[in-house]
Protein backbone atom coordinates (compact mmCIF):
# COMPACT_ATOMS: atom_id res chain seq x y z
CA UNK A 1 0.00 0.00 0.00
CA UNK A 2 0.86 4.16 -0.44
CA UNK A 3 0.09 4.57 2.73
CA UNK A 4 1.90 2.92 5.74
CA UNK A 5 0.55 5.49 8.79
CA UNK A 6 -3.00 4.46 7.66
CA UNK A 7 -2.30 0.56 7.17
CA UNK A 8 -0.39 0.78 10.61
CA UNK A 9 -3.86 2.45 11.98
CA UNK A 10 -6.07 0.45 10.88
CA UNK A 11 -4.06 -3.02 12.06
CA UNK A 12 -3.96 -1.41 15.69
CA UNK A 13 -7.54 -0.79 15.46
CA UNK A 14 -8.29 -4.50 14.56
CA UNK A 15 -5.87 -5.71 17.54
CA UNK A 16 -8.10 -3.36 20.13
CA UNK A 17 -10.75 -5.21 19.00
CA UNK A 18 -9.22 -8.47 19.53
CA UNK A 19 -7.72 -7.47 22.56
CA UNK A 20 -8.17 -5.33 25.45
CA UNK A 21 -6.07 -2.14 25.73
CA UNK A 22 -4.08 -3.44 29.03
CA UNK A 23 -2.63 -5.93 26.90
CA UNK A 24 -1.40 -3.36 24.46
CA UNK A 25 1.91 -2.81 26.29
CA UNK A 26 2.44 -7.08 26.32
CA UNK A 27 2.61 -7.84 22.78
CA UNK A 28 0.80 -4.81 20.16
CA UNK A 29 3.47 -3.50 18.80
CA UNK A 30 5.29 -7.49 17.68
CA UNK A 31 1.77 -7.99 16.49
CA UNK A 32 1.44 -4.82 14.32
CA UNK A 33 5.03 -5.72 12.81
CA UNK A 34 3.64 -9.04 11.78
CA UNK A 35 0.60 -7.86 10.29
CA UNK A 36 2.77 -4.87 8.15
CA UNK A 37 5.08 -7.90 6.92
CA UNK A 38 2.09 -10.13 6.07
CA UNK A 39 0.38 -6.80 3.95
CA UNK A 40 3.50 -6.15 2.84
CA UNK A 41 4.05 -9.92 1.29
CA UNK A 42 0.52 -10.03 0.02
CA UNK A 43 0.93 -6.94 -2.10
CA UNK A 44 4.60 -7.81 -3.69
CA UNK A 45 2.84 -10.95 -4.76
CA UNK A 46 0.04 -9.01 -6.30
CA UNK A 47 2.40 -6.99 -8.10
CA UNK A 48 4.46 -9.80 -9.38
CA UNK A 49 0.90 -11.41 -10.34
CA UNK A 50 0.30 -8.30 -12.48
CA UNK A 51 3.70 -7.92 -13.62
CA UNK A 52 3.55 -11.62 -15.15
CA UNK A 53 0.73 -10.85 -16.75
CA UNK A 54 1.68 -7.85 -18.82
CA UNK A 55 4.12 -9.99 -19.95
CA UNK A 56 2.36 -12.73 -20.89
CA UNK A 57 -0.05 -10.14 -22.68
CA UNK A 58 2.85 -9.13 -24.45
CA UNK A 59 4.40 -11.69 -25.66
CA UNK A 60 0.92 -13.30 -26.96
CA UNK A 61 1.09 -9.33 -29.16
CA UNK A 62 4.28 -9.97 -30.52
CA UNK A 63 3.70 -13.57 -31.71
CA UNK A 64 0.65 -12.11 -33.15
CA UNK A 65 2.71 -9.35 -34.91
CA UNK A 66 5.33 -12.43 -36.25
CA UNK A 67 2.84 -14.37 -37.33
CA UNK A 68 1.07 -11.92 -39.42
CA UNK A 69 4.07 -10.65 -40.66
CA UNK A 70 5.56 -14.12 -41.62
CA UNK A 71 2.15 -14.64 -43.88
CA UNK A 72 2.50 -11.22 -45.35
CA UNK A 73 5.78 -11.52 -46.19
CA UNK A 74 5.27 -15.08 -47.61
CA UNK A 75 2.22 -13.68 -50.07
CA UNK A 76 4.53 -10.50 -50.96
CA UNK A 77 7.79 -12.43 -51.53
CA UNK A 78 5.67 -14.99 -53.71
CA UNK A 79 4.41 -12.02 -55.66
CA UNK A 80 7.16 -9.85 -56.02
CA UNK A 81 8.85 -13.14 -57.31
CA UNK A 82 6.32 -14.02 -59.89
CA UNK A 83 5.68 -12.58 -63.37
CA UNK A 84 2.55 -13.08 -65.67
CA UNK A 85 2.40 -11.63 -69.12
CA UNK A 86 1.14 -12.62 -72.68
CA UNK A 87 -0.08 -11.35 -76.19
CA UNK A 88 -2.18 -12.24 -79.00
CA UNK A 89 -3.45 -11.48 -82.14
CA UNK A 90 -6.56 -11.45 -84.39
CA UNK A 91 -5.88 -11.79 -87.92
CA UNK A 92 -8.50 -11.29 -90.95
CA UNK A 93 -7.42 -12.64 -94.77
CA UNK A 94 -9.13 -11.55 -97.73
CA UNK A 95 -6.76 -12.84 -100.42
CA UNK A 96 -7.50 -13.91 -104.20
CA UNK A 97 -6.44 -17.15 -105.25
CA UNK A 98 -4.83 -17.32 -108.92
CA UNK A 99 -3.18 -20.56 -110.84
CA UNK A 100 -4.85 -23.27 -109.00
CA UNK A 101 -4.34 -20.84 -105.13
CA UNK A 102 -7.17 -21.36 -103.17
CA UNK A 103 -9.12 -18.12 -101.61
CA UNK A 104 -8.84 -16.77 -98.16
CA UNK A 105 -11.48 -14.83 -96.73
CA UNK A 106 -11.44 -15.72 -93.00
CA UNK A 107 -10.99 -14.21 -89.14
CA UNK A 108 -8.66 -16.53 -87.18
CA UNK A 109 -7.43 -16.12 -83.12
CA UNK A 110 -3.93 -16.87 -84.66
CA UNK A 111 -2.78 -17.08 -80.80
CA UNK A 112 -3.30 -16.34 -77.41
CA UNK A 113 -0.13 -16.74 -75.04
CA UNK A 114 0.28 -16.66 -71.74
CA UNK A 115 3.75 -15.99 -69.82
CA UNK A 116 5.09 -17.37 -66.40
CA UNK A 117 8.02 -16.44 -65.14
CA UNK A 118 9.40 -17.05 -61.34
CA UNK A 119 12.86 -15.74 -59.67
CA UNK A 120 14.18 -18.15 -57.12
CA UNK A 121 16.82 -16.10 -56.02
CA UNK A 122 19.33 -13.65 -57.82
CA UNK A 123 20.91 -15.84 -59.47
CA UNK A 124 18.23 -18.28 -60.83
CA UNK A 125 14.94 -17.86 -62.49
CA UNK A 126 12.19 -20.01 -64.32
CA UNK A 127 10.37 -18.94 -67.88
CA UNK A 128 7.22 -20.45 -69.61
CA UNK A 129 5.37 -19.58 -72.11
CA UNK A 130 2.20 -21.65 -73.09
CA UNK A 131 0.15 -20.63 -76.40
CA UNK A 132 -3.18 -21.43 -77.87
CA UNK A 133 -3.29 -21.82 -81.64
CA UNK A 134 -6.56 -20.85 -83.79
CA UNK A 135 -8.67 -20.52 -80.53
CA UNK A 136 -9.63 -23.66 -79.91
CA UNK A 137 -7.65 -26.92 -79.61
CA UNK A 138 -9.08 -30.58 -79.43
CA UNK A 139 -10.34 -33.84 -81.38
CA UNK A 140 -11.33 -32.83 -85.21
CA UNK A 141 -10.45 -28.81 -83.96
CA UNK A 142 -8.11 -26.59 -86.22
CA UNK A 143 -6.10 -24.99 -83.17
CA UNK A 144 -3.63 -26.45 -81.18
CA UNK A 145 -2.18 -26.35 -77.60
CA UNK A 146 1.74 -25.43 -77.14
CA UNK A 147 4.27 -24.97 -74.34
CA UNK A 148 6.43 -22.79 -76.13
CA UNK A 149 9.31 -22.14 -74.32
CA UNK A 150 9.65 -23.61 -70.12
CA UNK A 151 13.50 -23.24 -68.81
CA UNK A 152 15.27 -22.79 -65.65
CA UNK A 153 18.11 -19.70 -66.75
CA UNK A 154 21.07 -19.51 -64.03
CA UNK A 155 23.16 -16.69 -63.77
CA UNK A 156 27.36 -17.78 -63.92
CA UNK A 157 28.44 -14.49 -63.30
CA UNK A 158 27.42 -10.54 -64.48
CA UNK A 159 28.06 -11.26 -68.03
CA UNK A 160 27.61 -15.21 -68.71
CA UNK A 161 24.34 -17.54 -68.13
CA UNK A 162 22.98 -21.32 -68.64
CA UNK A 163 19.61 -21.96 -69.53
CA UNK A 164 18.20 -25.73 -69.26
CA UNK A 165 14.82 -27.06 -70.78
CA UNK A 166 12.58 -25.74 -73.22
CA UNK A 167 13.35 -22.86 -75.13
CA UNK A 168 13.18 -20.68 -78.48
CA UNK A 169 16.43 -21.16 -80.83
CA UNK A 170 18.67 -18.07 -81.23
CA UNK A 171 18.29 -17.42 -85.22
CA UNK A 172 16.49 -14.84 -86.72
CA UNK A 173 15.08 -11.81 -85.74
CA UNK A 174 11.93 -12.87 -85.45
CA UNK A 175 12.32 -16.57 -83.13
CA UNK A 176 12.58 -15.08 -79.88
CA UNK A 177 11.03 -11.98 -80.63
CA UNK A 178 7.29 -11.82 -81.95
CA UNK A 179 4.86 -9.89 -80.07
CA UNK A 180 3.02 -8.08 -82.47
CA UNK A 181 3.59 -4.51 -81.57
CA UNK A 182 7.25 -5.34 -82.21
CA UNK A 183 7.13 -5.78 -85.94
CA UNK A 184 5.69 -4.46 -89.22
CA UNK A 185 2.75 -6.59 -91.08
CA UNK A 186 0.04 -8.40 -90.10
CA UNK A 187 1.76 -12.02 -90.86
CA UNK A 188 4.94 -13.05 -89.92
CA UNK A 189 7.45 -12.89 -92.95
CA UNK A 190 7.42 -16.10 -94.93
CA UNK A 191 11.48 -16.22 -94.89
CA UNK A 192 11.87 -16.24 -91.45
CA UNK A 193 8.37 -18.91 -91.06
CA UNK A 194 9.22 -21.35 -94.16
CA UNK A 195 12.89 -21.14 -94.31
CA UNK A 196 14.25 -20.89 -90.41
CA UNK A 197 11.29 -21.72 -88.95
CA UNK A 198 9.88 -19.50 -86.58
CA UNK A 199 8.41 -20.46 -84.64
CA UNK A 200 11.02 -22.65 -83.27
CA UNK A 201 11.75 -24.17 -80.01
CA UNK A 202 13.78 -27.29 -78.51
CA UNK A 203 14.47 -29.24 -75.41
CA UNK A 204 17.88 -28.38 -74.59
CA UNK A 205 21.00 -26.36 -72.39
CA UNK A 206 22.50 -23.51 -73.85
CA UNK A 207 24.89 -20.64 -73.29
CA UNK A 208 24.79 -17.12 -73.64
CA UNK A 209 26.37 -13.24 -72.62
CA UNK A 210 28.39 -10.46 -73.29
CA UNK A 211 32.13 -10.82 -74.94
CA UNK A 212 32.97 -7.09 -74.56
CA UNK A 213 32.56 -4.45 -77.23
CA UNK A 214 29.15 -4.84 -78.05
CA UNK A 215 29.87 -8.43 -78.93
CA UNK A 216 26.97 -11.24 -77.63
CA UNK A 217 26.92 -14.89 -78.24
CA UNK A 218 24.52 -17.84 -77.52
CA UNK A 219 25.70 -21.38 -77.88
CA UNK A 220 23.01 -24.19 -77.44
CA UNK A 221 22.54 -28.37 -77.80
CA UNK A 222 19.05 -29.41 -78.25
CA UNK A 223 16.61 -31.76 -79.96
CA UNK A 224 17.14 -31.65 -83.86
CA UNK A 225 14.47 -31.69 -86.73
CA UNK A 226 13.19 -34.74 -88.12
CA UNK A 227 11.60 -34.21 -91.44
CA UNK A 228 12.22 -37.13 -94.45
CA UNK A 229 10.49 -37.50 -98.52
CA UNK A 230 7.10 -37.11 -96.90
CA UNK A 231 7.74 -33.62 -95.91
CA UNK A 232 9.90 -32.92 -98.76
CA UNK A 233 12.41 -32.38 -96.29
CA UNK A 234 10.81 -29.24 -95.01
CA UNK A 235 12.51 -27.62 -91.93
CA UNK A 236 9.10 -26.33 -90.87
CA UNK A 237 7.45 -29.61 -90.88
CA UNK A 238 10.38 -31.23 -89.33
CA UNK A 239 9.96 -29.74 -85.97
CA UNK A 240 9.51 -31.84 -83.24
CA UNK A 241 8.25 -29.35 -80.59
CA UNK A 242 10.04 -31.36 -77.69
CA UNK A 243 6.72 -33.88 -77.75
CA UNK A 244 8.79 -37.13 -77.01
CA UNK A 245 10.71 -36.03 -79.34
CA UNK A 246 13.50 -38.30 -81.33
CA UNK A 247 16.93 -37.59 -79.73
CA UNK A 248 18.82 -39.88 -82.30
CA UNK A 249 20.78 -36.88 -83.84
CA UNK A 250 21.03 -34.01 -82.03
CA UNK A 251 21.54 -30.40 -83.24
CA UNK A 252 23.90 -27.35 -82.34
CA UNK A 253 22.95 -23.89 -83.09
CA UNK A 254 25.44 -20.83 -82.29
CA UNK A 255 24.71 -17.11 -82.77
CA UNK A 256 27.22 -14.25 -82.69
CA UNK A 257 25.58 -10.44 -82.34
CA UNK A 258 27.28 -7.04 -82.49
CA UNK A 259 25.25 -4.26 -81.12
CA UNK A 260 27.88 -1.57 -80.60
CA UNK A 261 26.30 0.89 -82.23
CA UNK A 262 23.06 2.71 -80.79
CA UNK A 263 20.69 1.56 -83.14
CA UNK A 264 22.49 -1.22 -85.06
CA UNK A 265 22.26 -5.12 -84.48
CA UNK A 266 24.64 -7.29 -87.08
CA UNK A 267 24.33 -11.03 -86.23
CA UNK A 268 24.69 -15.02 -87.87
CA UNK A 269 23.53 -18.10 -86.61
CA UNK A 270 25.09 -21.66 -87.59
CA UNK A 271 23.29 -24.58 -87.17
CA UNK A 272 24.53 -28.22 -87.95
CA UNK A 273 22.83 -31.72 -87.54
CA UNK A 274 24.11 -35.01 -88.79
CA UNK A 275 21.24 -36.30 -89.40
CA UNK A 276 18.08 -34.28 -89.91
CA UNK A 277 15.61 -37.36 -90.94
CA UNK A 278 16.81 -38.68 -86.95
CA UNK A 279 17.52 -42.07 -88.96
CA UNK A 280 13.99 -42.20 -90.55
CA UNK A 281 15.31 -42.06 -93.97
CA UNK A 282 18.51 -43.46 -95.18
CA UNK A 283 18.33 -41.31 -98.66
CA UNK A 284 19.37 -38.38 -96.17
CA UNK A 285 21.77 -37.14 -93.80
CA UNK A 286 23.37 -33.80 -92.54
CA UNK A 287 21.86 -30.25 -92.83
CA UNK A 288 23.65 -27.00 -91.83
CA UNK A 289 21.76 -23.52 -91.46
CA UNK A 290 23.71 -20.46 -92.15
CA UNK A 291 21.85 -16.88 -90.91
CA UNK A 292 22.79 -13.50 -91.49
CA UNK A 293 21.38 -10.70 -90.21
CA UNK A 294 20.85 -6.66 -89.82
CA UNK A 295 18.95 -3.96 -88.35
CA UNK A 296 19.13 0.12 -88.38
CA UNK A 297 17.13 2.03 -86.45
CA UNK A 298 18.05 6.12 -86.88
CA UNK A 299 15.50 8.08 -85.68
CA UNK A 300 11.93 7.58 -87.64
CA UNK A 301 14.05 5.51 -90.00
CA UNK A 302 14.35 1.66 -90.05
CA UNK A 303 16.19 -0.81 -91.99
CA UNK A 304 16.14 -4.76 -91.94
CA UNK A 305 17.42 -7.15 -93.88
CA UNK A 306 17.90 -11.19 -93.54
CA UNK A 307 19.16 -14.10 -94.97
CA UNK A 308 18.97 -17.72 -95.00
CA UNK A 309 20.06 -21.18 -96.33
CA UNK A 310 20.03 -24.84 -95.38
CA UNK A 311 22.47 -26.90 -97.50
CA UNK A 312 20.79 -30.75 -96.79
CA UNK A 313 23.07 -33.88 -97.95
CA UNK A 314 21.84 -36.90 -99.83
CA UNK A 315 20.34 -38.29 -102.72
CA UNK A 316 16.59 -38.07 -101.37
CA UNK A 317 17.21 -34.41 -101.00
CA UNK A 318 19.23 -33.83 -104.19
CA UNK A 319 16.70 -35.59 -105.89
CA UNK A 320 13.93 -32.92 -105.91
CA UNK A 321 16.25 -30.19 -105.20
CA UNK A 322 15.80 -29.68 -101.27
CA UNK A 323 19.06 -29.95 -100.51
CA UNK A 324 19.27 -26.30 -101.28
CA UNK A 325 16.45 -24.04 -99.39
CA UNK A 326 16.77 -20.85 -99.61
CA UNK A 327 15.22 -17.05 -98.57
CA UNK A 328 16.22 -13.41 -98.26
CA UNK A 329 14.28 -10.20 -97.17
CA UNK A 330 14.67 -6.74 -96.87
CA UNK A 331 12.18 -4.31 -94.66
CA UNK A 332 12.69 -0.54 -94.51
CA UNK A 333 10.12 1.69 -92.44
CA UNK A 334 9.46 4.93 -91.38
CA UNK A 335 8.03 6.09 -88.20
CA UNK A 336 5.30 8.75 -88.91
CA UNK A 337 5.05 9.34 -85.15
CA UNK A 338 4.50 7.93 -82.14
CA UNK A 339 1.44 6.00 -83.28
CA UNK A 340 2.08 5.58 -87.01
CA UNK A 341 4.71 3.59 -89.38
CA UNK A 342 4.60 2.36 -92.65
CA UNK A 343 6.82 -0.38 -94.16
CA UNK A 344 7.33 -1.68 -97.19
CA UNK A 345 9.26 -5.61 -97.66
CA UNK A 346 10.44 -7.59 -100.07
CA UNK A 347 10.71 -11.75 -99.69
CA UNK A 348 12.04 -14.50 -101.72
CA UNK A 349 12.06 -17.83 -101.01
CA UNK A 350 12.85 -21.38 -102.22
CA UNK A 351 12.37 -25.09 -100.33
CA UNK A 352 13.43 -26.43 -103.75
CA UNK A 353 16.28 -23.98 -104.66
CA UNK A 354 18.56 -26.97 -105.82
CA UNK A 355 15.58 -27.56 -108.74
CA UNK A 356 16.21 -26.39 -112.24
CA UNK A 357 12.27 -26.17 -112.29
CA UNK A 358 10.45 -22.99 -110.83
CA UNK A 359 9.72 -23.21 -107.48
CA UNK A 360 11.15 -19.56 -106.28
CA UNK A 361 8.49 -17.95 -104.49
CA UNK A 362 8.43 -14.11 -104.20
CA UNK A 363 6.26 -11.85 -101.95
CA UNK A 364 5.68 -7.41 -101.86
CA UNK A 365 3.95 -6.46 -98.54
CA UNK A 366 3.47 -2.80 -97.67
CA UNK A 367 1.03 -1.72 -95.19
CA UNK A 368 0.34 0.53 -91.80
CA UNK A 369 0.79 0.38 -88.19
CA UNK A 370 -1.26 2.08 -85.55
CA UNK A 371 0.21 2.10 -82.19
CA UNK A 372 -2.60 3.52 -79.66
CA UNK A 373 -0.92 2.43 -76.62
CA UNK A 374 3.02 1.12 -77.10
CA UNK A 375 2.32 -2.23 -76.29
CA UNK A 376 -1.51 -2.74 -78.68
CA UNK A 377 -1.17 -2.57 -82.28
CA UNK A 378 -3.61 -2.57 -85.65
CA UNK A 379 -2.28 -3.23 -88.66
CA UNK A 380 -3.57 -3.44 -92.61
CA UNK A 381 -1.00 -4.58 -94.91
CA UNK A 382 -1.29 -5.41 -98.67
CA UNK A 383 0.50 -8.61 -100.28
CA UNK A 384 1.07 -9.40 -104.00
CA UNK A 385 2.67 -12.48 -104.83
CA UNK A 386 4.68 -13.52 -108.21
CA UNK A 387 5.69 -17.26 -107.70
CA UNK A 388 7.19 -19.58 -110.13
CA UNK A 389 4.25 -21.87 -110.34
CA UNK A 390 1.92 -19.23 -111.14
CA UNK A 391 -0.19 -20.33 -107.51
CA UNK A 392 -0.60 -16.90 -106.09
CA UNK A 393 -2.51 -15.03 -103.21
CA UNK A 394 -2.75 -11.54 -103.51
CA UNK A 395 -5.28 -9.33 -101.23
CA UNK A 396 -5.08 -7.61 -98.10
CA UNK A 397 -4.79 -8.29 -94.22
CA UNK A 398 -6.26 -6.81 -91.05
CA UNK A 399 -5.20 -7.40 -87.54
CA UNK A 400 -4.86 -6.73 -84.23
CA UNK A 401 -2.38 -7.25 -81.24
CA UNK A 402 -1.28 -6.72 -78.08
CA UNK A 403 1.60 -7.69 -75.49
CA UNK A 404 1.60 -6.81 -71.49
């Protein structure tokens, strides 16, 4: 108690009561020590009672505090970690058939892709990319389901990094790279689709980073193509698109890219496969892919320009002149604003280029690009066709696309 006078009072008071005041002088004032001490004793243990329990009160807080902060942190680390983008495109044909070409007067959902990405740490990430084709996949359907690209990259040091699994091959400009607001035309160009082929991807590890002086390189071992006679030895129809895919032969791509220049991107790809029929046919055997490669960009002016060529071994090849395939393109463009660009492009292309008969396909595309938002594009493009066989498709496109 705050008061000891009044707690020594009132104990005195209890003791007269207990006791008559001639015994007061015998024993009152051992008795009134007693009581203080047992007072005294009753309220340190109340205190120490209370004391316990503001402690227990706060630790029971804090654990609260941990805990909610432990989930919190868990849901924010998981989504600061995690990535999810896409893009897709709408396409409409009208095109003329000529010489035996069919007509194309159609809307297709060419695709709609969805992206994945994870870091683990700083050092280590995961990428996916998974892709509907033509809108709807299934039994007796026209559109297909695709995991496009799904690989674990690791970082080696500031300039160098591995990649293991599924991923896009590093030729071309347009493989890795073909979100529609990043290029000119509502198709992809038939060089880089017929002769490379984009879009291409592999099971595989690979290399890649920086060499100094604007200098990049990727190496990379993967799955290799299996096409035979029943494809005419196609690259495009030889891809296996890592669906237990034949590992008989496998195939080594390297890339070397110069960007010094603000603006400017020079690069070649080499590809080589022993065997590019995987041992289905015995008519056939190696295939190499050279690439070369360039791109301007000065201001509202832009320049590209590619070419390509597989050089295919063996008498089945020879023997309807696919062991020559061959295309080349050239793209300039100019940048109206920040919303507009026109282009204008050039293709030729051959799967038969070792043929003395005509089978040299050539392509003019010119058309528009409105940008209302950096990332969503519509385009209208005009193609006119002049191919060997006389089969041609001329007409116009319309699409739309975007990328987040």
């Amino acid at each position: 108690m705050k008061y000891p006078l009044i707690r020594t009072a009132l104990a005195a008071a209890v003791l007269s009561t207990l006791n008559p005041p001639a015994l007061a002088d015998t024993g009152m004032e051992t008795r009134l020590q007693a009581m203080e001490a047992r007072l005294n004793l009753l309220e340190a243990e109340n205190q120490a009672l209370k004391s316990q329990l503001k402690r227990t009160e706060q630790q029971v807080g804090a654990t609260s505090e941990q805990v909610e902060k432990g989930a919190s942190a868990g849901a924010a680390s998981w989504a600061e970690n995690t990535r999810i983008g896409g893009y897709g495109e709408l396409h409409y044909n009208n095109l003329d058939g000529e010489g035996g070409a069919s007509d194309k007067d159609e809307f297709d959902l060419h695709r709609f892709v969805l992206f994945f990405g994870h870091t683990f740490n700083e050092r280590t990430r995961l990428f996916s990319e998974l892709e509907v084709e033509h809108s709807i996949a299934g039994e007796g359907k026209k559109g297909e389901i695709e995991l496009e690209q799904a690989y674990v990259e690791f970082d080696l040091n500031a300039d160098h990094r591995a990649r293991a699994g599924l991923f896009l091959l590093p030729v071309g400009l347009l493989n890795e790279t073909h979100e529609p607001p990043t290029f000119y035309g509502v198709e992809r160009n038939p060089v880089e689709k017929d002769i490379i082929p984009a879009t291409w991807w592999a099971g595989g590890a690979a290399l890649s980073g920086q060499l100094g002086a604007g200098f990049g390189y990727d190496l990379a071992v993967h799955e290799g193509l299996a096409t035979t006679a029943a494809k005419s030895y196609k690259p495009r129809d030889g891809r296996q698109k890592t669906s237990e895919a034949r590992a008989d032969n496998l195939a080594y791509t390297a890339r070397l890219k110069w960007t010094g220049l603000p603006g400017v991107e020079l690069g070649g790809s080499f590809q080589h496969q022993s065997d590019i029929t995987q041992g289905l046919d015995a008519s056939a055997g190696s295939a190499n892919l050279y690439e070369l490669h360039g791109v301007v960009s000065k201001g509202p002016f832009g320049l590209k320009a590619l070419y390509a060529q597989w050089d295919l071994d063996g008498s089945g090849p020879a023997s309807i002149g696919a062991d020559k395939q061959l295309g080349w393109y050239i793209e300039p463009s100019l940048r109206l604003s920040a919303q507009w660009g026109v282009f204008a492009r050039y293709n030729e292309w051959d799967n038969k280029a070792g043929d003395a008969a005509g089978s040299n396909k050539k392509q003019i595309d010119a058309g528009v690009n409105y940008w209302p938002h950096p990332d969503v594009v519509l385009k209208a493009d005009y193609q006119q066709q002049d191919n060997d066989d006389g089969k041609n498709q001329n007409g116009f496109n319309l699409g739309v696309g975007y990328q987040f």
